[in-house]
Protein backbone atom coordinates (compact mmCIF):
# COMPACT_ATOMS: atom_id res chain seq x y z
CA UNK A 1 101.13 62.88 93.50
CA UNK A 2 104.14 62.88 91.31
CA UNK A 3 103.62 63.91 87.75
CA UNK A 4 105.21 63.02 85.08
CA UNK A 5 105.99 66.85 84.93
CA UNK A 6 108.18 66.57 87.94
CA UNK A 7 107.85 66.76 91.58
CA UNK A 8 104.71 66.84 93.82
CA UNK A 9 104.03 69.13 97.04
CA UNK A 10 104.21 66.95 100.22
CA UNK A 11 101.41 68.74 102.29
CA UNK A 12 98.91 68.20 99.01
CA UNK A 13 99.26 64.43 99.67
CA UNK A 14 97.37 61.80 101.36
CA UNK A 15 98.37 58.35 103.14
CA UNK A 16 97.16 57.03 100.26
CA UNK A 17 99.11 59.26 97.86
CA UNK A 18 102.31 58.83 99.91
CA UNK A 19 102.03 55.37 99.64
CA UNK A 20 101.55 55.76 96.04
CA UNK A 21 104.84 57.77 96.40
CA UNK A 22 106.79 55.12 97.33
CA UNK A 23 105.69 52.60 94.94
CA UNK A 24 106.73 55.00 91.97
CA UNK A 25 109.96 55.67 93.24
CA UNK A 26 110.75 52.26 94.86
CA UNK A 27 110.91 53.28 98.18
CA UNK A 28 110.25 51.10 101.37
CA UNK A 29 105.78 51.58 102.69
CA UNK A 30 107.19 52.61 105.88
CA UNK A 31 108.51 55.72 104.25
CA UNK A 32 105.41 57.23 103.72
CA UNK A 33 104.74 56.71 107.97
CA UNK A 34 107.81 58.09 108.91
CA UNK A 35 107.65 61.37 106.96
CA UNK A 36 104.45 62.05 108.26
CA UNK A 37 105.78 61.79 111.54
CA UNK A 38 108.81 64.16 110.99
CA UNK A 39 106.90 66.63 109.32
CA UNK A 40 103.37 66.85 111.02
CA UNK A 41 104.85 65.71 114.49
CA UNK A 42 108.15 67.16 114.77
CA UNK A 43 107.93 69.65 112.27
CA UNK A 44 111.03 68.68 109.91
CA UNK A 45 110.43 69.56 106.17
CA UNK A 46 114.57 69.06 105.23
CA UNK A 47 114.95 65.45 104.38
CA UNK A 48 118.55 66.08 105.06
CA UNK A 49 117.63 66.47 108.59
CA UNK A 50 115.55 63.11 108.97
CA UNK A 51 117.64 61.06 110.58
CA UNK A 52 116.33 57.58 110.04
CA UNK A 53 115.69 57.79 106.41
CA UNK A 54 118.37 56.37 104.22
CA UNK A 55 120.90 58.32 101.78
CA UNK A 56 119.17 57.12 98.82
CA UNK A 57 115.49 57.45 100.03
CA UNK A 58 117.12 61.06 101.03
CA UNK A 59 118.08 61.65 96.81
CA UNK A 60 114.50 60.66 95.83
CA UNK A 61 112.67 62.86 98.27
CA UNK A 62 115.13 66.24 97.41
CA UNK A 63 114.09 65.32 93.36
CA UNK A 64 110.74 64.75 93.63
CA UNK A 65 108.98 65.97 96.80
CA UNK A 66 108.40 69.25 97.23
CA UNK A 67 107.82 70.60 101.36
CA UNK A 68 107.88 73.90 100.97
CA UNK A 69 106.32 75.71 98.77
CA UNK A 70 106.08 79.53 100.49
CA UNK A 71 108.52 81.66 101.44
CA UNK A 72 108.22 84.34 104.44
CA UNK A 73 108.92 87.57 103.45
CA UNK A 74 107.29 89.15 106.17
CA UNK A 75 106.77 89.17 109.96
CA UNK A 76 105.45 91.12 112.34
CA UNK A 77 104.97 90.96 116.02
CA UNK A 78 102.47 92.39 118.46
CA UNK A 79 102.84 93.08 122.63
CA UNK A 80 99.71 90.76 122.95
CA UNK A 81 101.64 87.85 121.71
CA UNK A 82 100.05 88.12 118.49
CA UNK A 83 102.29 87.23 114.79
CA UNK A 84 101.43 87.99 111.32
CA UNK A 85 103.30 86.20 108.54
CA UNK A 86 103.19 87.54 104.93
CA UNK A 87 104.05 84.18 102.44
CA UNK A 88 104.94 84.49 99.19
CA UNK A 89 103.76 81.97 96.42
CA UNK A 90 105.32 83.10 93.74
CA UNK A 91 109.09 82.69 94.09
CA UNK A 92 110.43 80.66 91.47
CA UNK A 93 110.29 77.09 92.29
CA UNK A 94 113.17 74.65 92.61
CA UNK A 95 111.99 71.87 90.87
CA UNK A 96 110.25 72.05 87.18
CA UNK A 97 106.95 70.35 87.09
CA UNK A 98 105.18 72.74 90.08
CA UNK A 99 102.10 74.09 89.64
CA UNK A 100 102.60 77.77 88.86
CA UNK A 101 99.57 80.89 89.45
CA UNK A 102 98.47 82.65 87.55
CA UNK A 103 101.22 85.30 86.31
CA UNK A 104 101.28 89.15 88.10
CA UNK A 105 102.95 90.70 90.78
CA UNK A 106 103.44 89.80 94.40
CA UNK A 107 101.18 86.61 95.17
CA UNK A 108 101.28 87.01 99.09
CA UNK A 109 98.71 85.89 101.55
CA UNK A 110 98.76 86.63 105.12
CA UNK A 111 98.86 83.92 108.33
CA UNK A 112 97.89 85.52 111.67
CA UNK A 113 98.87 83.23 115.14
CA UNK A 114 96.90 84.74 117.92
CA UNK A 115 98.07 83.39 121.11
CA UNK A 116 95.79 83.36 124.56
CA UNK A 117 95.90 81.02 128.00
CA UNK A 118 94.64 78.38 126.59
CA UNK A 119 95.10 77.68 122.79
CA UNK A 120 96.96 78.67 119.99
CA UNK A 121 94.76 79.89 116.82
CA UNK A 122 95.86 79.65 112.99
CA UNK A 123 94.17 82.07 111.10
CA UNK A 124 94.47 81.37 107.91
CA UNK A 125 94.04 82.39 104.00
CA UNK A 126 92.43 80.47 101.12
CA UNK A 127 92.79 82.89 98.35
CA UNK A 128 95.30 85.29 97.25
CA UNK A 129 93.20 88.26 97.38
CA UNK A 130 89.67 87.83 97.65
CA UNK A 131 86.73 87.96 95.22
CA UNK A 132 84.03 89.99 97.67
CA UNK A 133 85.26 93.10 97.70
CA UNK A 134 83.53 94.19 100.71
CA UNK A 135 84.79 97.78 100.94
CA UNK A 136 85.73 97.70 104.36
CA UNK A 137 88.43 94.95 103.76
CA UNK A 138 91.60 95.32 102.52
CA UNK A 139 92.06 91.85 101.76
CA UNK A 140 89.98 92.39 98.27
CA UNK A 141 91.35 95.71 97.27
CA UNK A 142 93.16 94.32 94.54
CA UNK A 143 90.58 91.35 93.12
CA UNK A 144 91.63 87.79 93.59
CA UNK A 145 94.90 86.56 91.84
CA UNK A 146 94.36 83.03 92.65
CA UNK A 147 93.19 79.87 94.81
CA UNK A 148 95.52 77.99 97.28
CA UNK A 149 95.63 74.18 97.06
CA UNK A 150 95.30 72.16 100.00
CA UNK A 151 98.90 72.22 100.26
CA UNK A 152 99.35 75.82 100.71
CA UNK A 153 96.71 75.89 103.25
CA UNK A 154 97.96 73.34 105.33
CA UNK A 155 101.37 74.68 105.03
CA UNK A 156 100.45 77.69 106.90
CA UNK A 157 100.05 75.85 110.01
CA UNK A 158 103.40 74.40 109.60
CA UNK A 159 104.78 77.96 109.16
CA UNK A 160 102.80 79.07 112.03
CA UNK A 161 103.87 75.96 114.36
CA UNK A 162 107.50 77.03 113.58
CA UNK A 163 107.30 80.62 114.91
CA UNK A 164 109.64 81.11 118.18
CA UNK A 165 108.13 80.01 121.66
CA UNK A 166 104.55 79.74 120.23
CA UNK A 167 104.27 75.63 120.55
CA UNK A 168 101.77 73.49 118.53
CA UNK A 169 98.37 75.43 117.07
CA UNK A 170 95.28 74.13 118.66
CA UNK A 171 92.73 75.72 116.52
CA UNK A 172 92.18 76.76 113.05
CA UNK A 173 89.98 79.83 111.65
CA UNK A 174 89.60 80.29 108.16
CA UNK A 175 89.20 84.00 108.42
CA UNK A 176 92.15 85.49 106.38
CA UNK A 177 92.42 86.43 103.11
CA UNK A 178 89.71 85.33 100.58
CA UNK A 179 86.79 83.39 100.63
CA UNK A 180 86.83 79.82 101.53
CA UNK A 181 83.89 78.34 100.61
CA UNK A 182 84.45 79.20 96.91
CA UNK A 183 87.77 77.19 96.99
CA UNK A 184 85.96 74.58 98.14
CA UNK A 185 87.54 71.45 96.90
CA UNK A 186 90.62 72.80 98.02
CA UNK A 187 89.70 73.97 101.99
CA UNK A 188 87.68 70.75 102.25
CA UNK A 189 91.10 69.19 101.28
CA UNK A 190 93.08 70.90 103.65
CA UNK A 191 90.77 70.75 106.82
CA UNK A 192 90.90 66.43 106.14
CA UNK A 193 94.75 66.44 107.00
CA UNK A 194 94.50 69.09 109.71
CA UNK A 195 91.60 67.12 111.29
CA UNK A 196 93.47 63.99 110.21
CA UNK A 197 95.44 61.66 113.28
CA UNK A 198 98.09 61.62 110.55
CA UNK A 199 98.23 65.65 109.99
CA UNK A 200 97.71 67.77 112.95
CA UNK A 201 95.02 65.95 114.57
CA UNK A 202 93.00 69.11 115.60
CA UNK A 203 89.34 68.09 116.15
CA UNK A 204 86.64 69.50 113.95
CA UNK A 205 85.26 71.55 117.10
CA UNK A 206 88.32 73.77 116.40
CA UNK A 207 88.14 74.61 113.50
CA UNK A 208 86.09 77.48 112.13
CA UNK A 209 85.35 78.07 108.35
CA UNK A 210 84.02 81.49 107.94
CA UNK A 211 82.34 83.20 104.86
CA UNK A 212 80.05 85.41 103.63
CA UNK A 213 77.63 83.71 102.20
CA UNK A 214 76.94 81.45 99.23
CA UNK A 215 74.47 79.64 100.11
CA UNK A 216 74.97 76.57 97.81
CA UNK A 217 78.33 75.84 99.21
CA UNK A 218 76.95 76.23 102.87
CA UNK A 219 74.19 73.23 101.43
CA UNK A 220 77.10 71.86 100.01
CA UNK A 221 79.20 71.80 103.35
CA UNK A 222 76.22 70.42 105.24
CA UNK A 223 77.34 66.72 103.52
CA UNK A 224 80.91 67.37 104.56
CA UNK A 225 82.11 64.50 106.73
CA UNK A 226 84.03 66.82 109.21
CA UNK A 227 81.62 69.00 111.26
CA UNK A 228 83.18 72.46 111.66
CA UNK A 229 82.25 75.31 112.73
CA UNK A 230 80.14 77.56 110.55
CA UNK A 231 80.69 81.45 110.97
CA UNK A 232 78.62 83.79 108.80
CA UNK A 233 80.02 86.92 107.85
CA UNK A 234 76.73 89.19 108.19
CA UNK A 235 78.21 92.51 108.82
CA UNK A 236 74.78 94.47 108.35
CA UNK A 237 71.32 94.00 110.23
CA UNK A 238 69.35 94.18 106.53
CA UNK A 239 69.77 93.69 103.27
CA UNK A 240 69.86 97.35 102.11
CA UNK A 241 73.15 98.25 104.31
CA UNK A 242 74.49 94.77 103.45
CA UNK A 243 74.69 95.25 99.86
CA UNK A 244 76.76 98.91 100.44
CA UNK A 245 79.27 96.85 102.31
CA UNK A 246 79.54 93.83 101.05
CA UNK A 247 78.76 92.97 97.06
CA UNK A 248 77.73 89.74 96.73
CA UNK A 249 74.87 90.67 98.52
CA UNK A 250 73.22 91.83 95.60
CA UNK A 251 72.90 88.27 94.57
CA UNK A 252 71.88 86.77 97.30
CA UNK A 253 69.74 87.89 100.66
CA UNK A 254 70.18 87.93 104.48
CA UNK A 255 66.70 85.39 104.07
CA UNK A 256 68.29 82.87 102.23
CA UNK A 257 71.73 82.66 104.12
CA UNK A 258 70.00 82.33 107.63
CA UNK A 259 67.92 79.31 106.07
CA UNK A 260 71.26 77.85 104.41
CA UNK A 261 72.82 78.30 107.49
CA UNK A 262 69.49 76.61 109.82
CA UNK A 263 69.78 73.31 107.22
CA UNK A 264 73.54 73.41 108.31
CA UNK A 265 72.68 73.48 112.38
CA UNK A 266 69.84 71.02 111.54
CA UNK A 267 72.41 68.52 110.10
CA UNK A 268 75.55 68.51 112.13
CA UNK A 269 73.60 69.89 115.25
CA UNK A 270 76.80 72.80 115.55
CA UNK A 271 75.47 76.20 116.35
CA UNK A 272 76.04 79.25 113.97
CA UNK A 273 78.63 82.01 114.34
CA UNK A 274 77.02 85.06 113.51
CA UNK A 275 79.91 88.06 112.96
CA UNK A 276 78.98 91.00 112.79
CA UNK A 277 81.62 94.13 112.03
CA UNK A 278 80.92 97.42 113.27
CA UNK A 279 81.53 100.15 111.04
CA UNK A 280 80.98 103.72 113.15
CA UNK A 281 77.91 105.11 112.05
CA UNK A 282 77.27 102.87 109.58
CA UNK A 283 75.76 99.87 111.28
CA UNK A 284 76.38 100.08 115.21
CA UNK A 285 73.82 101.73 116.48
CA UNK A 286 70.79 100.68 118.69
CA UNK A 287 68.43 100.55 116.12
CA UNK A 288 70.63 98.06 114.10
CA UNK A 289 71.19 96.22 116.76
CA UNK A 290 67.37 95.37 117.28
CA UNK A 291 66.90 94.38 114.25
CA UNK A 292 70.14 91.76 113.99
CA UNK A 293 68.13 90.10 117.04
CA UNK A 294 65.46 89.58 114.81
CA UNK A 295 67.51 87.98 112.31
CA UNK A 296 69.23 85.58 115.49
CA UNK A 297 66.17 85.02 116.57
CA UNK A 298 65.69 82.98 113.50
CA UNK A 299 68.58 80.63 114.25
CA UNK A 300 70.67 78.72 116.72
CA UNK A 301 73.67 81.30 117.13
CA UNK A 302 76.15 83.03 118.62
CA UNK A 303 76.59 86.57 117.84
CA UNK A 304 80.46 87.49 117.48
CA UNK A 305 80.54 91.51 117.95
CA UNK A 306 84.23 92.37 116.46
CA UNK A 307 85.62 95.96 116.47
CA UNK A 308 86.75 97.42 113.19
CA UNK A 309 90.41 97.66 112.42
CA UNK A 310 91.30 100.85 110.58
CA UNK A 311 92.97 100.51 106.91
CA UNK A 312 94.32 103.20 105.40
CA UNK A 313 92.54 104.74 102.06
CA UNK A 314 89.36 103.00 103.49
CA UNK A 315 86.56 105.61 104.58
CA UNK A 316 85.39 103.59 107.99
CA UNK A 317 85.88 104.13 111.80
CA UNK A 318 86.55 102.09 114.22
CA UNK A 319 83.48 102.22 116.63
CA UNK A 320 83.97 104.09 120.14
CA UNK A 321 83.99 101.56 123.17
CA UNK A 322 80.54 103.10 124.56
CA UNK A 323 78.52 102.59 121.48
CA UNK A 324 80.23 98.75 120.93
CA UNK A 325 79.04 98.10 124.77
CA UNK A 326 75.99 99.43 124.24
CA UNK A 327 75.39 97.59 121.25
CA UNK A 328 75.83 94.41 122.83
CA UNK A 329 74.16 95.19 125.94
CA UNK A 330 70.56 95.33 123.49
CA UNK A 331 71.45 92.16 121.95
CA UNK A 332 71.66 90.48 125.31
CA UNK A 333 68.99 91.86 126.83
CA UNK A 334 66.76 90.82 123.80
CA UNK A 335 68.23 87.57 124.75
CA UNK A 336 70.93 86.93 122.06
CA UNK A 337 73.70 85.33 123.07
CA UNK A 338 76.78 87.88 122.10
CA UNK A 339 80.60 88.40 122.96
CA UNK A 340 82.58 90.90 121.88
CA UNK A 341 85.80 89.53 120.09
CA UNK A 342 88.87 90.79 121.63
CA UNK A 343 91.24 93.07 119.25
CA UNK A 344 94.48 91.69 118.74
CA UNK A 345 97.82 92.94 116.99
CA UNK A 346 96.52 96.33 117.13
CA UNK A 347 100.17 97.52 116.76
CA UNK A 348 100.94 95.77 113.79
CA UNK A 349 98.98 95.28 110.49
CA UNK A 350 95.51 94.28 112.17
CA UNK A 351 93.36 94.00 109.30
CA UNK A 352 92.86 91.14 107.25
CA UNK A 353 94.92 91.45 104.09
CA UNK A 354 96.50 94.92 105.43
CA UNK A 355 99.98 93.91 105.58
CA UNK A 356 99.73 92.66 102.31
CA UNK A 357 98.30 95.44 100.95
CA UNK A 358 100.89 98.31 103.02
CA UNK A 359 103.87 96.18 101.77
CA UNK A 360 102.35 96.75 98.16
CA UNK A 361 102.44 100.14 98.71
CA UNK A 362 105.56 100.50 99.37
CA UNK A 363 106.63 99.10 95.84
CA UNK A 364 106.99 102.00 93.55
CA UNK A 365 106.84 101.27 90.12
CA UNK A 366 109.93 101.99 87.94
């Protein structure tokens, strides 16, 4: 909403907060309706360019409404089709009154399209940075500067919608920079206008919030009124190679996510996503792999095998082809449903939080 501080973003706001809107600021209810549908369904964010709004309603919106918040100040574009975006939240805003992050340098986060027959995925960040940590991610490398709103989130879709010959997204994973569920109010916020007939209308069955495990906001989720898609980030086959990878595991055990996550399944009757990185050498052989089908075993999932993308200054392999196949080939034959995820934009800044993190590198200080 409109503060008294000055204007309000448009993709943090409700029907009901539009409405609200346009009883502040004297405008016409229809308003609210017809923004809506030149933003979320034609993809117009200049109220310049809306043709059936009204010179004056036009003044209002450019002094109090926000649409933008981000700026793109990189791009990058892969054979397979994929696109990475790099958006910057910290450019100096137009309008007083916005809310402004916490103060440092560079407040990117990274927006990934990946493109195949059939649909269009979003994947997109919560954070800038990440709290985890895990130290095969580049995404955490330098701690977390700050949680998106709702607004931000959503607005990566709109960014992503607007890329050259891609057409509309038709699914949404939140697998890019940071951790979602502990921005929760925030991605709860933003997945109720993507799921919304009045946002993008994309239906809870695609859309995937992935994390890596706390399990008080998966209990949490369970009471969530849009049934998504639930992918743990497990990464490890036991607790003791978990904890060297990933370190919020020392608070919390493999035991008590898989139970969080069966109270989840038990509820909204969606099966887990179970992903599971492979690090060569580390956690890829066929020993670890009989021991994550114990673990599925335990619970109604899917097993999502996903080849690690080298970063740079990061002491992990990617695994070789044989062991990956071999890998899932145990898994399946001890009757765990597995797929190998195919690797995209493997000629561009792969890794989650890597472009980010190479375009940091290439500021020198003074």
């Amino acid at each position: 909403m409109t503060t008294e501080t000055g204007p309000c973003a448009f993709f943090d706001l409700t029907p009901d907060d539009l409405s609200d809107f346009c009883r502040q600021h004297d405008l016409p209810h229809f308003l609210g309706t017809q923004l809506r549908e030149w933003v979320y369904d034609k993809g117009v964010t200049d109220p310049e360019n809306m043709t059936n709004i009204s010179g004056r309603n036009c003044d209002v919106l450019v002094d109090h409404m926000i649409f933008e918040q981000g700026s793109v100040t990189g791009h990058q574009c892969d054979s397979d089709g994929t696109q990475k975006l790099l958006i910057d939240w910290d450019q100096p805003p137009t309008k007083p009154g916005l809310p402004i992050l916490e103060s440092g340098a560079g407040r990117e986060t990274e927006s990934v399209m990946i493109p195949t027959d059939t649909r269009k995925t979003a994947c997109v960040s919560s954070q800038i940075g990440c709290p985890v940590g895990c130290t095969f991610c580049a995404s955490g490398l330098g701690g977390l500067d700050g949680n998106l709103s709702a607004g931000m989130i959503v607005e990566q879709i709109h960014r992503l919608n607007h890329l050259e010959d891609v057409g509309r997204i038709t699914n949404v994973v939140f697998m890019g920079m940071g951790e979602p569920l502990s921005n929760f109010s925030a991605v709860t916020n933003a997945i109720r206008t993507i799921n919304a007939p009045w946002g993008y209308g994309i239906s809870a069955r695609k859309i995937t919030v992935s994390t890596v495990g706390l399990p008080g906001a998966i209990r949490k989720l369970v009471d969530f009124e849009i049934p998504v898609t639930l992918a743990l980030s497990l990464h490890a086959p036991n607790d003791e190679i978990r904890r060297t990878l990933i370190p919020w595991a020392d608070y919390v055990t493999i035991e008590e996510l898989i139970d969080a996550c069966q109270e989840y399944f038990q509820k909204t009757g969606r099966e887990i996503t179970l992903e599971y990185l492979l690090l060569r050498g580390i956690n890829d052989k066929i020993e670890h792999a009989r021991e994550l089908a114990l673990t599925a075993k335990n619970i109604r999932a899917n097993v999502n095998l996903i080849r690690y993308n080298e970063v740079p200054g990061l002491p992990y392999e990617r695994p070789r082809s044989e062991d990956v196949r071999r890998f899932q080939e145990t898994l399946r034959k001890l009757h765990i449903n597995t797929h190998i995820r195919a690797s995209r934009g493997r000629n561009i800044a792969a890794a989650c939080g890597q472009l980010r993190h190479e375009s940091r590198r290439e500021i020198k200080p003074a």
